[in-house]
C-alpha atoms as a PDB file:
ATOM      1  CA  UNK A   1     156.824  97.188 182.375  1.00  0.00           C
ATOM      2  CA  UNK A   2     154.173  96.956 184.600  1.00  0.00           C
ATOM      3  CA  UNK A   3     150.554  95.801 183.816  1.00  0.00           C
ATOM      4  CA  UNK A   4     147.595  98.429 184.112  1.00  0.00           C
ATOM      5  CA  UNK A   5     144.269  96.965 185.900  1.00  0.00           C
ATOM      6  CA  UNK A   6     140.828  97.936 185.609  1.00  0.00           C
ATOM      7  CA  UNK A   7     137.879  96.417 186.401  1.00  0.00           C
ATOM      8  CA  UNK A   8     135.131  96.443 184.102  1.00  0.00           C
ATOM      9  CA  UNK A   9     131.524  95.310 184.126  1.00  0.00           C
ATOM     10  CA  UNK A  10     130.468  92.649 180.969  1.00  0.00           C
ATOM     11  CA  UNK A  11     126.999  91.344 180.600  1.00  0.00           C
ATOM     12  CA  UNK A  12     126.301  92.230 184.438  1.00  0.00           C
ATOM     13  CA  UNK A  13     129.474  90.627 185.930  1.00  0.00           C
ATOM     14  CA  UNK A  14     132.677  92.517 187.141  1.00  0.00           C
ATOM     15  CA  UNK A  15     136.049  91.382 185.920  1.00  0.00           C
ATOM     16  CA  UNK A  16     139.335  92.354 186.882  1.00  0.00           C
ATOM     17  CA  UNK A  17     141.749  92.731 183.991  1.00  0.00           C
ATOM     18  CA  UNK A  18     145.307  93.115 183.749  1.00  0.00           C
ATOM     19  CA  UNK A  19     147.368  94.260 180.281  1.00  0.00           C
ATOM     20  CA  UNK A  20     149.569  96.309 178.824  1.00  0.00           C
ATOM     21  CA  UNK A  21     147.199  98.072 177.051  1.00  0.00           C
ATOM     22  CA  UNK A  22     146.022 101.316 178.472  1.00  0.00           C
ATOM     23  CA  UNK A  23     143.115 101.167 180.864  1.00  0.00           C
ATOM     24  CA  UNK A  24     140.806 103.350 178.313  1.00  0.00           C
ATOM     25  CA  UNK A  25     141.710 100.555 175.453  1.00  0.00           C
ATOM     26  CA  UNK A  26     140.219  97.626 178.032  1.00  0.00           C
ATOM     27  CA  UNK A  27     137.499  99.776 178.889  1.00  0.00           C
ATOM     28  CA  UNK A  28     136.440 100.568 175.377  1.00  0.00           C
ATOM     29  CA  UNK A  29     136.742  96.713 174.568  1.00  0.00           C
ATOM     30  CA  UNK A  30     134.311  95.983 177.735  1.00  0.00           C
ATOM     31  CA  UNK A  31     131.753  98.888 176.141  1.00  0.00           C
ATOM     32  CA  UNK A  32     132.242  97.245 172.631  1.00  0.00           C
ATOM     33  CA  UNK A  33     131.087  93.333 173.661  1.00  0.00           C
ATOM     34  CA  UNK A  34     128.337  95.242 176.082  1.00  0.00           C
ATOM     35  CA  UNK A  35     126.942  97.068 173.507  1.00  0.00           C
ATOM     36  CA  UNK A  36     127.349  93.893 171.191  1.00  0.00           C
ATOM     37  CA  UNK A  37     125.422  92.076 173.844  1.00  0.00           C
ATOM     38  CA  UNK A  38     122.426  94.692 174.444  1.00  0.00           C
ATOM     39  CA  UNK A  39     122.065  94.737 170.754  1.00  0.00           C
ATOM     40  CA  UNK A  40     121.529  90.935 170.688  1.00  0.00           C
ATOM     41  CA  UNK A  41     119.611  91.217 173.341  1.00  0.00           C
ATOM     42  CA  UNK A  42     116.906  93.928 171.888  1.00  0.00           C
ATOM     43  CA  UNK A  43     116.892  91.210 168.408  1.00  0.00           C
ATOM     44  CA  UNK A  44     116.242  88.859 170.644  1.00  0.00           C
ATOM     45  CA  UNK A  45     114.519  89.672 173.788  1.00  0.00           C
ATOM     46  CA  UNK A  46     114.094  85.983 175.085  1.00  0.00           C
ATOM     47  CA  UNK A  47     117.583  84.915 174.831  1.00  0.00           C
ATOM     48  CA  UNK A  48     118.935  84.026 177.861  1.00  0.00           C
ATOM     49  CA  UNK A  49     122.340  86.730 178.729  1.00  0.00           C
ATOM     50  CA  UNK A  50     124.560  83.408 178.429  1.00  0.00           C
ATOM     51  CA  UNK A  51     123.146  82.443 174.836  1.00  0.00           C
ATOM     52  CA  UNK A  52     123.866  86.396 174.049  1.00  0.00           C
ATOM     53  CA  UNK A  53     126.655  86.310 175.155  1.00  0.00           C
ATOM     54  CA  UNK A  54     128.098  83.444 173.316  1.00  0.00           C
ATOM     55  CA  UNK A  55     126.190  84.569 170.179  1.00  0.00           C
ATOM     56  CA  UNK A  56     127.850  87.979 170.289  1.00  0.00           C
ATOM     57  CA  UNK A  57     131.106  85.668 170.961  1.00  0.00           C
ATOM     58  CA  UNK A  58     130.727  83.610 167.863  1.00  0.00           C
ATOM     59  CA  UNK A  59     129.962  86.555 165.619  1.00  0.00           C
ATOM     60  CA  UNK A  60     133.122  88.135 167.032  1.00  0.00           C
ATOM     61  CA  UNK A  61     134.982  84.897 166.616  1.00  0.00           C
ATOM     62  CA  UNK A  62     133.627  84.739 162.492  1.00  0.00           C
ATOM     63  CA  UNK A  63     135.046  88.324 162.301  1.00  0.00           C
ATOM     64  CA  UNK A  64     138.185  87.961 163.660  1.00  0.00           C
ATOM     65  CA  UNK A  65     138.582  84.905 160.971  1.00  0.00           C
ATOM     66  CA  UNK A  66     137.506  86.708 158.173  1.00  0.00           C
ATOM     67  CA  UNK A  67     139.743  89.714 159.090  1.00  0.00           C
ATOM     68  CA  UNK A  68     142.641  87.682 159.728  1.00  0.00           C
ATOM     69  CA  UNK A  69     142.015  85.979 156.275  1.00  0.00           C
ATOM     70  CA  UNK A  70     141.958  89.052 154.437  1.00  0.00           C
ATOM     71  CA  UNK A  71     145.018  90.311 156.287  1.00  0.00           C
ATOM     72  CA  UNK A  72     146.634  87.271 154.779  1.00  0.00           C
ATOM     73  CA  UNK A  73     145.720  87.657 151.491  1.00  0.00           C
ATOM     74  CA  UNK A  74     146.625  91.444 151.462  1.00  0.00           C
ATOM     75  CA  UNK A  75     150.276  90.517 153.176  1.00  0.00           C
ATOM     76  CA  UNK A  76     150.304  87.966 150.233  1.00  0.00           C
ATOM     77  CA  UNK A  77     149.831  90.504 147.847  1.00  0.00           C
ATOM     78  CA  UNK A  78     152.163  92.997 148.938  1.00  0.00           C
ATOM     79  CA  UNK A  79     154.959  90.201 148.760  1.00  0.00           C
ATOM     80  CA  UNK A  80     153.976  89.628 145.234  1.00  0.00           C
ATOM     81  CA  UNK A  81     154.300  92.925 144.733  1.00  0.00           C
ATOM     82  CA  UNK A  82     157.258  93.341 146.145  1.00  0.00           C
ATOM     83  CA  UNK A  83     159.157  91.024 144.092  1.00  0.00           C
ATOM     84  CA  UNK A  84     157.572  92.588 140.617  1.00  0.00           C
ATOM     85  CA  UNK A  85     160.052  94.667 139.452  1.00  0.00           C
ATOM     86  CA  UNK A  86     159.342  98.066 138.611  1.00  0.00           C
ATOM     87  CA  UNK A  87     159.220  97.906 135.250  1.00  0.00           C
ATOM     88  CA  UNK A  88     156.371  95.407 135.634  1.00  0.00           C
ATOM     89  CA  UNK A  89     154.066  96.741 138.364  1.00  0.00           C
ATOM     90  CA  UNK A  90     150.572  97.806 137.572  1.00  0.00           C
ATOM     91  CA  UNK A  91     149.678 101.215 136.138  1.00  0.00           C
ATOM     92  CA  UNK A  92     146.380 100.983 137.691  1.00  0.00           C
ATOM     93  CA  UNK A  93     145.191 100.345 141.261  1.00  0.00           C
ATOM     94  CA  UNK A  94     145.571  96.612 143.407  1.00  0.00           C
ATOM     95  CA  UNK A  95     141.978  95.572 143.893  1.00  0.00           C
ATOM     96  CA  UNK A  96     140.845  95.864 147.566  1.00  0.00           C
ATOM     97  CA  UNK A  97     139.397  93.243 148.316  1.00  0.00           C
ATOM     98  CA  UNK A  98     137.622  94.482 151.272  1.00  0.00           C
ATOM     99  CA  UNK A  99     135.416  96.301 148.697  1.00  0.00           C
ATOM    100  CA  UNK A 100     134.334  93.166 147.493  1.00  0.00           C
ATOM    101  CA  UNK A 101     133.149  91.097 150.448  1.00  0.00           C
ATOM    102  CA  UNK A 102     129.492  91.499 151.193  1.00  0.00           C
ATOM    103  CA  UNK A 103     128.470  91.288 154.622  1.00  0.00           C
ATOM    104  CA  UNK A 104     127.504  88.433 155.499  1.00  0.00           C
ATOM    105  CA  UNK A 105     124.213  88.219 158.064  1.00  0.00           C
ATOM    106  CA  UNK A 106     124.744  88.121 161.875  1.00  0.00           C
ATOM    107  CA  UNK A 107     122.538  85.481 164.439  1.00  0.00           C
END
């Protein structure tokens, strides 16, 4: 399969990317960390683009964790659930526990 290329524009700079995803999905990412990075910015107007950008990168980067931990501990729970048998499965609704994470504050 061959790879689709686009170049995009982040934080000023053009980069050249290559993927299998479609070229609207790496554009849409590009917009997404852009307007991550303008929003930052306008918080805080004296930050240098690099710290921005590597703010914007560690907030993505505690995301990504967070979401990969809850994936975890849903995937764990559907295994458990799995393995109930029927007899023994709840009547009423799994917690979710995305309902019961607060946000946590951003830099």
């Amino acid at each position: 399969m061959e790879k689709n290329r686009v170049a995009v524009r982040v934080a000023g700079q053009e980069f050249k990317l290559a993927g299998d995803e479609s070229e609207q999905y790496m554009r849409e990412l590009s917009e997404e960390v852009n307007a991550r990075i303008d929003r930052m910015q306008r918080q805080y107007p004296t930050l240098s683009t690099a710290n921005a950008v590597l703010l914007v990168c560690l907030n993505m980067a505690d995301e990504l964790k967070k979401l990969r931990f809850d994936y975890e501990q849903l995937d764990s729970r559907i295994a458990q659930l799995r393995e109930m048998p029927r007899s023994a499965a709840p009547a009423a609704p799994v917690k979710r526990p995305f309902e019961a994470r607060q946000k946590t504050p951003t830099v």
